[in-house]
C-alpha atoms as a PDB file:
ATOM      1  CA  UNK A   1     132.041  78.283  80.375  1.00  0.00           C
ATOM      2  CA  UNK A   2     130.033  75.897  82.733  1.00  0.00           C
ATOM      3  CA  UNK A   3     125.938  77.182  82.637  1.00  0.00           C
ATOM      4  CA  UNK A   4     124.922  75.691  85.876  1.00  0.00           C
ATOM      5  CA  UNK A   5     121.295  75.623  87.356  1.00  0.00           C
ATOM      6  CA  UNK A   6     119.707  76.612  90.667  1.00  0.00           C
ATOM      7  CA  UNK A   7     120.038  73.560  92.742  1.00  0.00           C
ATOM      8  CA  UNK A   8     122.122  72.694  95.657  1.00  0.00           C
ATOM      9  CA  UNK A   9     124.345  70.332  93.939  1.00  0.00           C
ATOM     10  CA  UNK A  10     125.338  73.149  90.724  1.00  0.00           C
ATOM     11  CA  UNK A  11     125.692  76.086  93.980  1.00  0.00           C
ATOM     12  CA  UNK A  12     128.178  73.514  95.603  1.00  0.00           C
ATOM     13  CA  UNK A  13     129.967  73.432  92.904  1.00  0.00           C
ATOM     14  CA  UNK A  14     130.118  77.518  92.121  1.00  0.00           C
ATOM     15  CA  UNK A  15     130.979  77.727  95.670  1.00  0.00           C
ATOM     16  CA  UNK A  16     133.821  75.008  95.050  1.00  0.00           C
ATOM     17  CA  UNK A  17     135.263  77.413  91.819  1.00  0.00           C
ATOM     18  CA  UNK A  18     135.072  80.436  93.977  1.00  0.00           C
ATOM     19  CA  UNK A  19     136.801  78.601  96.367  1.00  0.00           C
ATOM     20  CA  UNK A  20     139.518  77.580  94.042  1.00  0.00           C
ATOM     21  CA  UNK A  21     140.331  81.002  92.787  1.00  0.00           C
ATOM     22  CA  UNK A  22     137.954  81.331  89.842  1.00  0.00           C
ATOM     23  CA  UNK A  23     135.366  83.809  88.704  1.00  0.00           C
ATOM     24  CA  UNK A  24     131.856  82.130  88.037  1.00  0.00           C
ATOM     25  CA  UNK A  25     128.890  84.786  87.426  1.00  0.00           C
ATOM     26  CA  UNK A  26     125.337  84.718  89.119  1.00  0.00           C
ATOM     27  CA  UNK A  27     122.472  86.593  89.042  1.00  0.00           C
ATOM     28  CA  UNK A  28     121.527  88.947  91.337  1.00  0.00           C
ATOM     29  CA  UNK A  29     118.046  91.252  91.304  1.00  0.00           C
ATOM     30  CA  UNK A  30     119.262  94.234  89.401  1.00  0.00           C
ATOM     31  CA  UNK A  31     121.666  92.379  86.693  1.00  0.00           C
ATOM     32  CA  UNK A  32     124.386  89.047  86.377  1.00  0.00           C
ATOM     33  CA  UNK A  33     127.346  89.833  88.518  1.00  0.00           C
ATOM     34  CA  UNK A  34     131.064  88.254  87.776  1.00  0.00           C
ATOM     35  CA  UNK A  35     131.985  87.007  91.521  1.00  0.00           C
ATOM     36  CA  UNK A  36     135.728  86.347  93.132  1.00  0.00           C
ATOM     37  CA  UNK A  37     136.320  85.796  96.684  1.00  0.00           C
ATOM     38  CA  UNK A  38     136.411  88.468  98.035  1.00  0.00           C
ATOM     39  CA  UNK A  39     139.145  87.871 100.191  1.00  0.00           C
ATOM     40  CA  UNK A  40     141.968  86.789  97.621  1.00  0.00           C
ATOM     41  CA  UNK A  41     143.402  89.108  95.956  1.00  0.00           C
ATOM     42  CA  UNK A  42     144.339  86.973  92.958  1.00  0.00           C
ATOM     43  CA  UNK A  43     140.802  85.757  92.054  1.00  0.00           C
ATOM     44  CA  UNK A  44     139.869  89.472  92.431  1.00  0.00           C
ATOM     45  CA  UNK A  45     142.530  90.610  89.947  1.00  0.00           C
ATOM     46  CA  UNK A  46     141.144  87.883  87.546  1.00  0.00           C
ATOM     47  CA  UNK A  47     137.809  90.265  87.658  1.00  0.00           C
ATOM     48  CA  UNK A  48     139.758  92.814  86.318  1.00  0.00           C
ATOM     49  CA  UNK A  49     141.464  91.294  83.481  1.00  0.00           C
ATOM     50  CA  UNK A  50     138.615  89.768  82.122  1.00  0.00           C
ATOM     51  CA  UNK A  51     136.129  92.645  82.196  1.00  0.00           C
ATOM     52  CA  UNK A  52     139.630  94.929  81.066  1.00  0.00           C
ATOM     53  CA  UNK A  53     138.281  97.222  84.631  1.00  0.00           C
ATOM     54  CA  UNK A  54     140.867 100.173  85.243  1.00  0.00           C
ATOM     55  CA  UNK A  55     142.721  99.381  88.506  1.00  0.00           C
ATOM     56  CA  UNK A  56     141.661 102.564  90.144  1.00  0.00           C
ATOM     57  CA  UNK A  57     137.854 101.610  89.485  1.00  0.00           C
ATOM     58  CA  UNK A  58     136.129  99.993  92.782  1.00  0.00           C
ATOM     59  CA  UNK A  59     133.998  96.716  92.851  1.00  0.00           C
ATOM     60  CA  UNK A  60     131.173  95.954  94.760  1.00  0.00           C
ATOM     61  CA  UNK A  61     131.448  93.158  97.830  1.00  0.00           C
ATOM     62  CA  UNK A  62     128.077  91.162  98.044  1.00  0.00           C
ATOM     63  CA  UNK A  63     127.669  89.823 101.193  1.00  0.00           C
ATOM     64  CA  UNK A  64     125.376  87.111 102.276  1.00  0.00           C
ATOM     65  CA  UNK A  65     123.547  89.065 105.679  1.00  0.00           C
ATOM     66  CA  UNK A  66     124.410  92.344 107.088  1.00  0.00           C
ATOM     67  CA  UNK A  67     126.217  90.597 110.106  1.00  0.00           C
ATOM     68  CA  UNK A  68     129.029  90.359 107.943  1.00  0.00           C
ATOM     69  CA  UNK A  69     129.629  94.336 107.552  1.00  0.00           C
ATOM     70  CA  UNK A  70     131.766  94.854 110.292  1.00  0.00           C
ATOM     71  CA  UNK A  71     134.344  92.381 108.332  1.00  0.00           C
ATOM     72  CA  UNK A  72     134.551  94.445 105.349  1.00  0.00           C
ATOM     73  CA  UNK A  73     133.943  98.271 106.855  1.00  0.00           C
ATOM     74  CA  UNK A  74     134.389 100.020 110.011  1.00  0.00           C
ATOM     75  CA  UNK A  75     133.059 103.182 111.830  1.00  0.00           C
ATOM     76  CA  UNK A  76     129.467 102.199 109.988  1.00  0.00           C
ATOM     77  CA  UNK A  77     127.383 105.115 111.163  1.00  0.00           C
ATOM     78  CA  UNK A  78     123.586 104.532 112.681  1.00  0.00           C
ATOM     79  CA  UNK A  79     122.310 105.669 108.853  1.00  0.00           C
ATOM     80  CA  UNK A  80     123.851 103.041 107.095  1.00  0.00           C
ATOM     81  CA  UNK A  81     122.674 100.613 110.036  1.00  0.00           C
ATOM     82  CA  UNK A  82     119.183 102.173 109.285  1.00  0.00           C
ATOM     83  CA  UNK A  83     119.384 101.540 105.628  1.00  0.00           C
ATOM     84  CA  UNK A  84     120.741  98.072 106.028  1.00  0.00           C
ATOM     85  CA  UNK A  85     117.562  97.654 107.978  1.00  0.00           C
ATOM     86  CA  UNK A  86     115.562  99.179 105.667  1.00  0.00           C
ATOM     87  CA  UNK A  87     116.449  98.192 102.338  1.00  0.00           C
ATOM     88  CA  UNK A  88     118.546  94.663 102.970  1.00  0.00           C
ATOM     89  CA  UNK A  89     118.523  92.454 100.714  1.00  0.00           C
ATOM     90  CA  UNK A  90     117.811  94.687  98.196  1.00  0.00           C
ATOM     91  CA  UNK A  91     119.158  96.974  95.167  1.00  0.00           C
ATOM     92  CA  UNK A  92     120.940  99.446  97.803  1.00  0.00           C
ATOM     93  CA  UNK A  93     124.966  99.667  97.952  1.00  0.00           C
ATOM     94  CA  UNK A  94     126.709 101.457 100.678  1.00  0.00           C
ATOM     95  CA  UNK A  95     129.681 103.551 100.334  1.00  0.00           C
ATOM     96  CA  UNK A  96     131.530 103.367 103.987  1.00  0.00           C
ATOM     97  CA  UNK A  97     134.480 103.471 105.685  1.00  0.00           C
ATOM     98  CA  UNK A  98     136.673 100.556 104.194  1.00  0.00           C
ATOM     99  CA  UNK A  99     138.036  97.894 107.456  1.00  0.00           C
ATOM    100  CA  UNK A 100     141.946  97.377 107.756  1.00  0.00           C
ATOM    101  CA  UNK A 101     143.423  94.816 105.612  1.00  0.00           C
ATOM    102  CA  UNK A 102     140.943  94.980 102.589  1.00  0.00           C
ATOM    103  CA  UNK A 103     142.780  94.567  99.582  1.00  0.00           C
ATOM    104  CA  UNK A 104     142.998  97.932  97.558  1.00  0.00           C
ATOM    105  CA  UNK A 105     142.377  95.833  94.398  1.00  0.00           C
ATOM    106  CA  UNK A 106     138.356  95.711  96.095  1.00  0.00           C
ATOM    107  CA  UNK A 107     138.563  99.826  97.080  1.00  0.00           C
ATOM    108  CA  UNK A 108     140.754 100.914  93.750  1.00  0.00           C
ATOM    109  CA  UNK A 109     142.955 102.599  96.417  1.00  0.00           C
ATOM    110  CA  UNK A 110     140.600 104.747  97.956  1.00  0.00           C
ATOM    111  CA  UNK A 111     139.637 104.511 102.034  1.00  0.00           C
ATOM    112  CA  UNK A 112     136.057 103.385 101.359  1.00  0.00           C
ATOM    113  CA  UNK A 113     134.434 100.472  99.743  1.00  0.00           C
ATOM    114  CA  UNK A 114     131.102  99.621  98.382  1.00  0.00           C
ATOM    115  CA  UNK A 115     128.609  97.026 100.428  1.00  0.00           C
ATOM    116  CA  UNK A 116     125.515  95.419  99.716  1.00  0.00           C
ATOM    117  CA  UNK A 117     122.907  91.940 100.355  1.00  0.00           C
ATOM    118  CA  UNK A 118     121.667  90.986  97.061  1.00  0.00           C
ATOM    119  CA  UNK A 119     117.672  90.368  97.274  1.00  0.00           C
ATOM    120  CA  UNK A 120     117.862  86.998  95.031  1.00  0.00           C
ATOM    121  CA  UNK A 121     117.486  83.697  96.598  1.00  0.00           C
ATOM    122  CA  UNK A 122     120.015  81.927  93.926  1.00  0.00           C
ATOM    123  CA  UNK A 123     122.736  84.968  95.244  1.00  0.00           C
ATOM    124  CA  UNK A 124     122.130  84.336  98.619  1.00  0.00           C
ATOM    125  CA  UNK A 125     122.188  80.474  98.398  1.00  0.00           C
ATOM    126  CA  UNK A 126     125.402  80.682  96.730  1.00  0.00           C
ATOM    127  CA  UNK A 127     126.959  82.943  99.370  1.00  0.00           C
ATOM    128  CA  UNK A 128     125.671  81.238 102.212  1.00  0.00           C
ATOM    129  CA  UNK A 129     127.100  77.874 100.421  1.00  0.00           C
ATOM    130  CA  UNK A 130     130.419  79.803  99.675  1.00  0.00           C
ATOM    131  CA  UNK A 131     130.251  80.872 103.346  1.00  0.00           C
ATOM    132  CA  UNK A 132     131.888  84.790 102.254  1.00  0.00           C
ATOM    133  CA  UNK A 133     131.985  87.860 100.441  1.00  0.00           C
ATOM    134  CA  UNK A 134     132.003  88.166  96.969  1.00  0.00           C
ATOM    135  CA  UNK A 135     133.256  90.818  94.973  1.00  0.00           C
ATOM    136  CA  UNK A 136     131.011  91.288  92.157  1.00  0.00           C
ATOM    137  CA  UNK A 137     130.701  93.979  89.248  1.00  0.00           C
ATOM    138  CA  UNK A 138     128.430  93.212  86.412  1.00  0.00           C
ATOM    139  CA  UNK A 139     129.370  90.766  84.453  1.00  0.00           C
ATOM    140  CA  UNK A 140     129.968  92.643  81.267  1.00  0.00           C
ATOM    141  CA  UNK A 141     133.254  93.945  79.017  1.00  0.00           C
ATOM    142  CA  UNK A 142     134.044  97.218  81.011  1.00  0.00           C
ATOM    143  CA  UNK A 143     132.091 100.046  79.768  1.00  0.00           C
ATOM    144  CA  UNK A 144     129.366  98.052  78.153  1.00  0.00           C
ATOM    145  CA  UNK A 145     125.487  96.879  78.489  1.00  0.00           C
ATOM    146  CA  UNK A 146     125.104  95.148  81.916  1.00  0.00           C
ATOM    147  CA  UNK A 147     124.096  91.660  81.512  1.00  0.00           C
ATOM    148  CA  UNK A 148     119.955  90.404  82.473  1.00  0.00           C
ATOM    149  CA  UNK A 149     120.326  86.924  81.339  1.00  0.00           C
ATOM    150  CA  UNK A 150     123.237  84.185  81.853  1.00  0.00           C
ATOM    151  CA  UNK A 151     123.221  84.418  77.756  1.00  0.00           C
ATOM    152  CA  UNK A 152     124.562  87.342  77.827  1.00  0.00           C
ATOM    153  CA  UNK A 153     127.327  86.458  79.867  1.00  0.00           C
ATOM    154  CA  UNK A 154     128.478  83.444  77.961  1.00  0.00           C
ATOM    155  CA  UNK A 155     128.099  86.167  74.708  1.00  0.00           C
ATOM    156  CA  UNK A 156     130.226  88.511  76.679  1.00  0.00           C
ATOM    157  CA  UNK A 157     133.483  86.235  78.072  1.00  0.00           C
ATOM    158  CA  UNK A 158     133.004  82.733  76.658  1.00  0.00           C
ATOM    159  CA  UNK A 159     135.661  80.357  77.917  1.00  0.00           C
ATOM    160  CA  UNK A 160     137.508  83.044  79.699  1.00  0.00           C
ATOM    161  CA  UNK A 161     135.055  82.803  83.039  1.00  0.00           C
ATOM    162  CA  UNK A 162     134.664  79.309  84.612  1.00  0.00           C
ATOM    163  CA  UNK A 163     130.874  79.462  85.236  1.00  0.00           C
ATOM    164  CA  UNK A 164     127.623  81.125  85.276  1.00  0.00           C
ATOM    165  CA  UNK A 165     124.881  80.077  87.000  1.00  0.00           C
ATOM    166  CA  UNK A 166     121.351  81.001  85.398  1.00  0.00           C
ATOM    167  CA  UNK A 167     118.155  81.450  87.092  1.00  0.00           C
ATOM    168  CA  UNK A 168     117.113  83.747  83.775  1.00  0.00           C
ATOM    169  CA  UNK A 169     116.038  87.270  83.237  1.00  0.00           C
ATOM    170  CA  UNK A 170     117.113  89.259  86.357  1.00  0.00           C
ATOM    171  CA  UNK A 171     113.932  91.280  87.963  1.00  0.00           C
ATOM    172  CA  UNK A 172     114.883  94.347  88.361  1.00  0.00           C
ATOM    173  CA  UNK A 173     117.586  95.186  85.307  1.00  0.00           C
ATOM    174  CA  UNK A 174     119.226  97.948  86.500  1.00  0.00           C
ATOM    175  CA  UNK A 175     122.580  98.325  88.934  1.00  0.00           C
ATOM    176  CA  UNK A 176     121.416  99.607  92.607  1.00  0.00           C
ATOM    177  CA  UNK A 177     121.361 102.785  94.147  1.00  0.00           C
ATOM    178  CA  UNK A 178     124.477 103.898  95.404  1.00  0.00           C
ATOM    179  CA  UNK A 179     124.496 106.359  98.520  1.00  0.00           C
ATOM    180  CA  UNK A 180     127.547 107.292 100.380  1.00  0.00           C
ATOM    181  CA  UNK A 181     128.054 107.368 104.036  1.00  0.00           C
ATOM    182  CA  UNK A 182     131.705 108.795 104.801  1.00  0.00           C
ATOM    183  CA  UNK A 183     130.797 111.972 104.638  1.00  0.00           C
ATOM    184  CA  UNK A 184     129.146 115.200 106.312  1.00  0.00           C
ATOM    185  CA  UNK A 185     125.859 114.448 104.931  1.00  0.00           C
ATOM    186  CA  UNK A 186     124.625 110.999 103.142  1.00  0.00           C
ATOM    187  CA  UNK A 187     125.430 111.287  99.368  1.00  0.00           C
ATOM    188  CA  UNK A 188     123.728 109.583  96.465  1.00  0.00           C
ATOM    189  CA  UNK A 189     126.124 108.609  93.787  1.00  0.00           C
ATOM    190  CA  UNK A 190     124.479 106.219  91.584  1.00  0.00           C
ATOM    191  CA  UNK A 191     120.055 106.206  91.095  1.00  0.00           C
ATOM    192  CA  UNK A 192     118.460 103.278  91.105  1.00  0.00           C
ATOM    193  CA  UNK A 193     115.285 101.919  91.393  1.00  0.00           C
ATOM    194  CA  UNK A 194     115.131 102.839  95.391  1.00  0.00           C
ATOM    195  CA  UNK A 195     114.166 106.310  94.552  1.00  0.00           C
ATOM    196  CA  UNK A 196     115.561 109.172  96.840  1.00  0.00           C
ATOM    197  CA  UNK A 197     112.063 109.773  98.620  1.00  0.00           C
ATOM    198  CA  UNK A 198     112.389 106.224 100.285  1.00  0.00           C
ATOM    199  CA  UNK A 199     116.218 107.122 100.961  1.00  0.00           C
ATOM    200  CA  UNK A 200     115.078 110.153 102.834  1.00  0.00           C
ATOM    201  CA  UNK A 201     112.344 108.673 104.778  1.00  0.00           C
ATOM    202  CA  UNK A 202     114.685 106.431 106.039  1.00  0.00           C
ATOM    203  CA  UNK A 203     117.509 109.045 106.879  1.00  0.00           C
ATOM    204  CA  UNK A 204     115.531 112.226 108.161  1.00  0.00           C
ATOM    205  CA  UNK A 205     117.441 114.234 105.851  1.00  0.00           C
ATOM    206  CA  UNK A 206     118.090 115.054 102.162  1.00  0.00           C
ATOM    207  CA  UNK A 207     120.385 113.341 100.331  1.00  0.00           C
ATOM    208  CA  UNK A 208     123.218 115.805  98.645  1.00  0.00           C
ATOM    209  CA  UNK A 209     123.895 114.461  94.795  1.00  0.00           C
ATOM    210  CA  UNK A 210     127.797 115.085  94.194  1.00  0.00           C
ATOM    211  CA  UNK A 211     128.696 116.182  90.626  1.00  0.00           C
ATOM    212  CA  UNK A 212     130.982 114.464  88.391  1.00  0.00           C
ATOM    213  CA  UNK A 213     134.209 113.841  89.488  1.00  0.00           C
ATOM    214  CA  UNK A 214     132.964 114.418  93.538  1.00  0.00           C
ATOM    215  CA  UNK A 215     133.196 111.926  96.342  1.00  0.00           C
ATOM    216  CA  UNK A 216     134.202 108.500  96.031  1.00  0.00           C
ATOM    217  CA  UNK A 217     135.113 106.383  92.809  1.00  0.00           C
ATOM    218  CA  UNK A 218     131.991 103.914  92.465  1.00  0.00           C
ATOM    219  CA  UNK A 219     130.866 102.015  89.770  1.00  0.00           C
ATOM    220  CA  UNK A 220     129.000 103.577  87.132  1.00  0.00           C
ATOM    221  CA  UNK A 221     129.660 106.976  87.728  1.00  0.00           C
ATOM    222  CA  UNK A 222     131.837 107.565  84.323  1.00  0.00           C
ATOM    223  CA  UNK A 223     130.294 110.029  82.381  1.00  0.00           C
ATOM    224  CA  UNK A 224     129.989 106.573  79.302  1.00  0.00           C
ATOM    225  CA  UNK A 225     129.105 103.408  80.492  1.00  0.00           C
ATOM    226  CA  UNK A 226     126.454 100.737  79.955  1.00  0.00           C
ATOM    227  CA  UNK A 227     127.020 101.464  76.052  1.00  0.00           C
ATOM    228  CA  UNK A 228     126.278  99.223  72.899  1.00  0.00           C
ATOM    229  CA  UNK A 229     128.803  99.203  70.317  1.00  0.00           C
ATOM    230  CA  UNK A 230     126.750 101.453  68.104  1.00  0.00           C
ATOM    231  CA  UNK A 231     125.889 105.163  69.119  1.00  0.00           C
ATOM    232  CA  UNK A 232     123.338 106.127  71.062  1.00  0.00           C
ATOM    233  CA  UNK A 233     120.826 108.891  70.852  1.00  0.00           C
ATOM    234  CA  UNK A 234     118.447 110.264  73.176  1.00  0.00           C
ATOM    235  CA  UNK A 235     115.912 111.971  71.592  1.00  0.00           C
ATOM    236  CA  UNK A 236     112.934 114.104  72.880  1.00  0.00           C
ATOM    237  CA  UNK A 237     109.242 112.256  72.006  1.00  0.00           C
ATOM    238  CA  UNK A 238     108.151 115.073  70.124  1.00  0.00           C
ATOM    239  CA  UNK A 239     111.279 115.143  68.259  1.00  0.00           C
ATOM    240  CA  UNK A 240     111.721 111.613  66.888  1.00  0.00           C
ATOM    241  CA  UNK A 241     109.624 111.096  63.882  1.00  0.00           C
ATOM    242  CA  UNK A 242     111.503 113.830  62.303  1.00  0.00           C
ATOM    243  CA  UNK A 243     114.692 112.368  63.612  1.00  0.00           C
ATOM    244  CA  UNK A 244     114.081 109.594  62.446  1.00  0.00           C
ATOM    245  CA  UNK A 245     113.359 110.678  58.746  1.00  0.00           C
ATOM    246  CA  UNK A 246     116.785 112.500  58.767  1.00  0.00           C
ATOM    247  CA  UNK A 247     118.601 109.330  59.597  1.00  0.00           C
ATOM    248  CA  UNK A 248     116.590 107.260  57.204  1.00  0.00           C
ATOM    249  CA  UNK A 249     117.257 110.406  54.570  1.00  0.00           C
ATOM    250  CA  UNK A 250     121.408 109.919  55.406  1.00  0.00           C
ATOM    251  CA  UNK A 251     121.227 106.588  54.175  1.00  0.00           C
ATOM    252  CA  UNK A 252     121.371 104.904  57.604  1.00  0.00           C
ATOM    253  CA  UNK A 253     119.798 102.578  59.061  1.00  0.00           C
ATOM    254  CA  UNK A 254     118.584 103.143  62.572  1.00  0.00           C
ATOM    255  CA  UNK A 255     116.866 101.226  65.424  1.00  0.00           C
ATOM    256  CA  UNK A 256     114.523 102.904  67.470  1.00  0.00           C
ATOM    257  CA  UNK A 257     113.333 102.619  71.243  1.00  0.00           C
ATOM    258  CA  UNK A 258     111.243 104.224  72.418  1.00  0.00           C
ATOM    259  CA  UNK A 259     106.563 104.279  72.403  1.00  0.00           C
ATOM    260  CA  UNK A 260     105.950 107.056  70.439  1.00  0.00           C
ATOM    261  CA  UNK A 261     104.642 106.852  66.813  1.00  0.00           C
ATOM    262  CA  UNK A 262     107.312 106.956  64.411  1.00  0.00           C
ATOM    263  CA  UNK A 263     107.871 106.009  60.855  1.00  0.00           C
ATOM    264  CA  UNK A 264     107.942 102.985  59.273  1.00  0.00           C
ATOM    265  CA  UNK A 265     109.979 101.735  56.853  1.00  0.00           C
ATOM    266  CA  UNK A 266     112.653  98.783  55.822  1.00  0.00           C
ATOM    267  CA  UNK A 267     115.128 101.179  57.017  1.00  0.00           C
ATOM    268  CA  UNK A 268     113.620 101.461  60.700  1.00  0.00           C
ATOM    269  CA  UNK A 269     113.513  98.433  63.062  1.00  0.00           C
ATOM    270  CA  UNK A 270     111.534  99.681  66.039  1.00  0.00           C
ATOM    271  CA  UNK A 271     111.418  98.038  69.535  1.00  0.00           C
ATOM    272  CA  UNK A 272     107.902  99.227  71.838  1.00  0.00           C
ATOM    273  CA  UNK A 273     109.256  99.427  75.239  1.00  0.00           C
ATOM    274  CA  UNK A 274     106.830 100.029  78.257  1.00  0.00           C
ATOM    275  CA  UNK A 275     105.546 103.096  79.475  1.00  0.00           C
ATOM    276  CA  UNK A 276     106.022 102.081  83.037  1.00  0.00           C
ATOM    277  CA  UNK A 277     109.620 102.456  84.307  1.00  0.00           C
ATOM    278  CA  UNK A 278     110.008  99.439  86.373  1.00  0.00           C
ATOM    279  CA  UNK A 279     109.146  97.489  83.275  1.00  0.00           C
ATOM    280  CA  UNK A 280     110.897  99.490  81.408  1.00  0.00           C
ATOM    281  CA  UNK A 281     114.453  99.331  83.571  1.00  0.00           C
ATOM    282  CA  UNK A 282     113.861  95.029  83.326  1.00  0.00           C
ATOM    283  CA  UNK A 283     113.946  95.233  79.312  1.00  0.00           C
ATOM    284  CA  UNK A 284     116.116  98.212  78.694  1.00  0.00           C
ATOM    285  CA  UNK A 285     119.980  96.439  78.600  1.00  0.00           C
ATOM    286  CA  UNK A 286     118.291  93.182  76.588  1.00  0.00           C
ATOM    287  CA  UNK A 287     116.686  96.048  74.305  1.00  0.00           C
ATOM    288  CA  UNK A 288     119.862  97.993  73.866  1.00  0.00           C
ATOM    289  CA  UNK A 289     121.974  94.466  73.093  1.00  0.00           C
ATOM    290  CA  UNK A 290     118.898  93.515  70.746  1.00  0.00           C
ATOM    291  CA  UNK A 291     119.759  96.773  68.828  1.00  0.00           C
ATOM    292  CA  UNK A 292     122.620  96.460  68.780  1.00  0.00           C
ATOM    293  CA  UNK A 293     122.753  92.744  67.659  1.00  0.00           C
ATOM    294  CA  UNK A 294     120.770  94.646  64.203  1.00  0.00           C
ATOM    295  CA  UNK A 295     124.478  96.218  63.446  1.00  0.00           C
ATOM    296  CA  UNK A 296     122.649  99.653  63.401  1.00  0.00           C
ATOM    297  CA  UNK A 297     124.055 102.895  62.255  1.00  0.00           C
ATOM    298  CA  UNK A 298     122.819 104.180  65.373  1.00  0.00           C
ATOM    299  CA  UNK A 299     120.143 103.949  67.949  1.00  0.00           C
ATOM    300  CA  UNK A 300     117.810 106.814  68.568  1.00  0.00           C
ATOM    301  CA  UNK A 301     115.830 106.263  71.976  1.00  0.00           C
ATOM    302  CA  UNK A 302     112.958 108.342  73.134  1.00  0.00           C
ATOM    303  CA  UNK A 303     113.822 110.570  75.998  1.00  0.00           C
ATOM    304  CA  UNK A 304     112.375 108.857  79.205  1.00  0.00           C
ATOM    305  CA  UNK A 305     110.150 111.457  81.407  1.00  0.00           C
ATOM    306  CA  UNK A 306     111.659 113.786  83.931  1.00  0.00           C
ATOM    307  CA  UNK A 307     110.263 112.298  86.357  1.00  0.00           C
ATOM    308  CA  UNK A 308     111.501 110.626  89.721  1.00  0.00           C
ATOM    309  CA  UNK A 309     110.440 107.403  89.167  1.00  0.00           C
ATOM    310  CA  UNK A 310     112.922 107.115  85.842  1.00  0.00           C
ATOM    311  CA  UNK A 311     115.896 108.858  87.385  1.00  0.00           C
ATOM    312  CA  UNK A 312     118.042 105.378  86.983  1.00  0.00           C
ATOM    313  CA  UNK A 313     117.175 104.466  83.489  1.00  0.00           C
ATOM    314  CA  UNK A 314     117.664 108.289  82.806  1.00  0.00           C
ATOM    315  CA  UNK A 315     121.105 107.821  84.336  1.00  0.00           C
ATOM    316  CA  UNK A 316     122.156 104.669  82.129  1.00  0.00           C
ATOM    317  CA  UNK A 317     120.771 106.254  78.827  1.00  0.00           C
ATOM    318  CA  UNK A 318     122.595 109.322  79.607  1.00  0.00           C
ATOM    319  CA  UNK A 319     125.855 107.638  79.849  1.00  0.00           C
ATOM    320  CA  UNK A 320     124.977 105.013  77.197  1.00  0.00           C
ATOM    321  CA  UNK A 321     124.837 108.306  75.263  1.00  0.00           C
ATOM    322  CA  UNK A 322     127.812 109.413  76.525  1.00  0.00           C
ATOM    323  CA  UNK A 323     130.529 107.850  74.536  1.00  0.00           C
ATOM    324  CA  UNK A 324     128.536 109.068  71.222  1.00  0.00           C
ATOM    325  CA  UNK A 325     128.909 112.753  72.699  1.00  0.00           C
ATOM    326  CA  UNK A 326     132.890 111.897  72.840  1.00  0.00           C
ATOM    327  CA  UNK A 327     133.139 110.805  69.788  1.00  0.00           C
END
């Protein structure tokens, strides 16, 4: 895999490989996507193979400026002109009407597709030097931690993507907010960190949040995803010391995140993470791939707050948790 920089020379070149039919991965605000042309259906199958995405699981189409929406959706109501307005670039995705002729490999079948303008100047060079839409998931095994740095990439797919371009840590860490527009009423199907109180400002109404298995396939809405390979545990702060003592007690060996005191001990290896969530949300997937890089029995993390302003890093620990509660 080619780890290109920043400058106009390395974006020609990305722009040249997306061109050509191959996938090259770039940052974006919330985490490294894995980009195709968006408008070949063969580069946009190669997405799927190499993350090993279910065919009936939608992407995300990055576009470089709003003006391009009416290419890739149609019947956009005034609220998702509003948010466009509002909140482009920037972590927001929007769930509309999909246009005629957009391959179902972008919309996993369904009549709707996923829209957003990243708020990175490195993913809007390389779009406006690629002159197009980019389909873009994160650029991660299906399932797993989202990637924050273009290391993480190369550990994830090696060879088997063409290029990455790094402009290091991503700022925000987490995948956007996902609200959904096809509807009666404007639904949110994925947090992120553009909480639902700036959503509503913007819309004049509340926004209705679907259970699972409601509305439209999007990504990240799988009750596991974003998960290391070892099991995850959320645990409540008052909880985890003595948690923690009953793992060490088993014989295993766990890694903790999380800011409350707990015990020390060879067995432990604890990682402080901040008390504020927008820090928090940039260190949490390099945090959970640290942990897991310690070949842990499991890793216990302290239960985030209940609070609005942690609703998306709720929602990835959750489902991080998730495949644990499967088994």
């Amino acid at each position: 895999m080619l780890r290109l920089g920043t400058g106009k020379s390395d974006l020609e070149r990305a722009a040249k490989l997306l061109r050509a039919g191959e996938l090259v991965a770039f940052p974006t605000e919330t985490v490294y996507g894995l980009g195709a042309d968006a408008s070949n259906p063969d580069a946009v199958a190669r997405i799927f193979e190499a993350k090993g995405r279910p065919a009936d699981h939608p992407v995300i189409v990055h576009l470089p400026s709003a003006g391009l929406l009416q290419d890739w959706a149609r019947n956009v109501p005034s609220a998702a002109l509003r948010l466009a307005d509002a909140f482009w670039p920037g972590p927001l995705t929007l769930v509309l009407e999909r246009a005629s002729g957009v391959s179902d490999l972008i919309t996993g079948g369904q009549h709707t597709i996923g829209v957003r303008v990243p708020n990175h100047p490195v993913a809007l060079a390389l779009l406006r030097a690629f002159g197009g839409a980019l389909a873009a998931p994160s650029a991660n095994r299906f399932g797993r931690v989202s990637p924050t740095t273009a290391d993480h990439v190369i550990a994830e797919f090696g060879d088997e993507v063409a290029a990455v371009i790094d402009a290091g840590p991503c700022q925000i860490g987490v995948e956007s907010t996902i609200v959904d527009l096809t509807g009666d009423r404007p639904r949110l199907l994925r947090p992120g960190m553009i909480g639902n109180a700036a959503l509503e400002a913007v819309l004049g109404e509340t926004l209705e949040r679907p259970g699972a298995g409601q509305g439209p396939r999007a990504s990240g809405r799988l009750e596991w995803h974003y998960a290391p390979s070892a099991p995850v545990e959320l645990v409540a702060p008052e909880a985890l010391p003595a948690r923690v003592e009953a793992v060490v007690r088993s014989g295993e060996h766990p890694v903790v995140l999380g800011w409350s005191g707990v015990p020390a001990g060879e067995a432990v290896t604890t990682i402080a993470m901040p008390r504020q969530p927008l820090q928090y949300a940039r260190r949490l997937y390099a945090e959970l791939r640290n942990a897991d890089a310690q070949s842990p029995d499991c890793i216990l993390v302290e239960r985030p707050p209940e609070t609005a302003g942690w609703d998306a890093i709720r929602d990835r620990l959750t489902r991080a948790a998730g495949k644990s509660d499967r088994g």
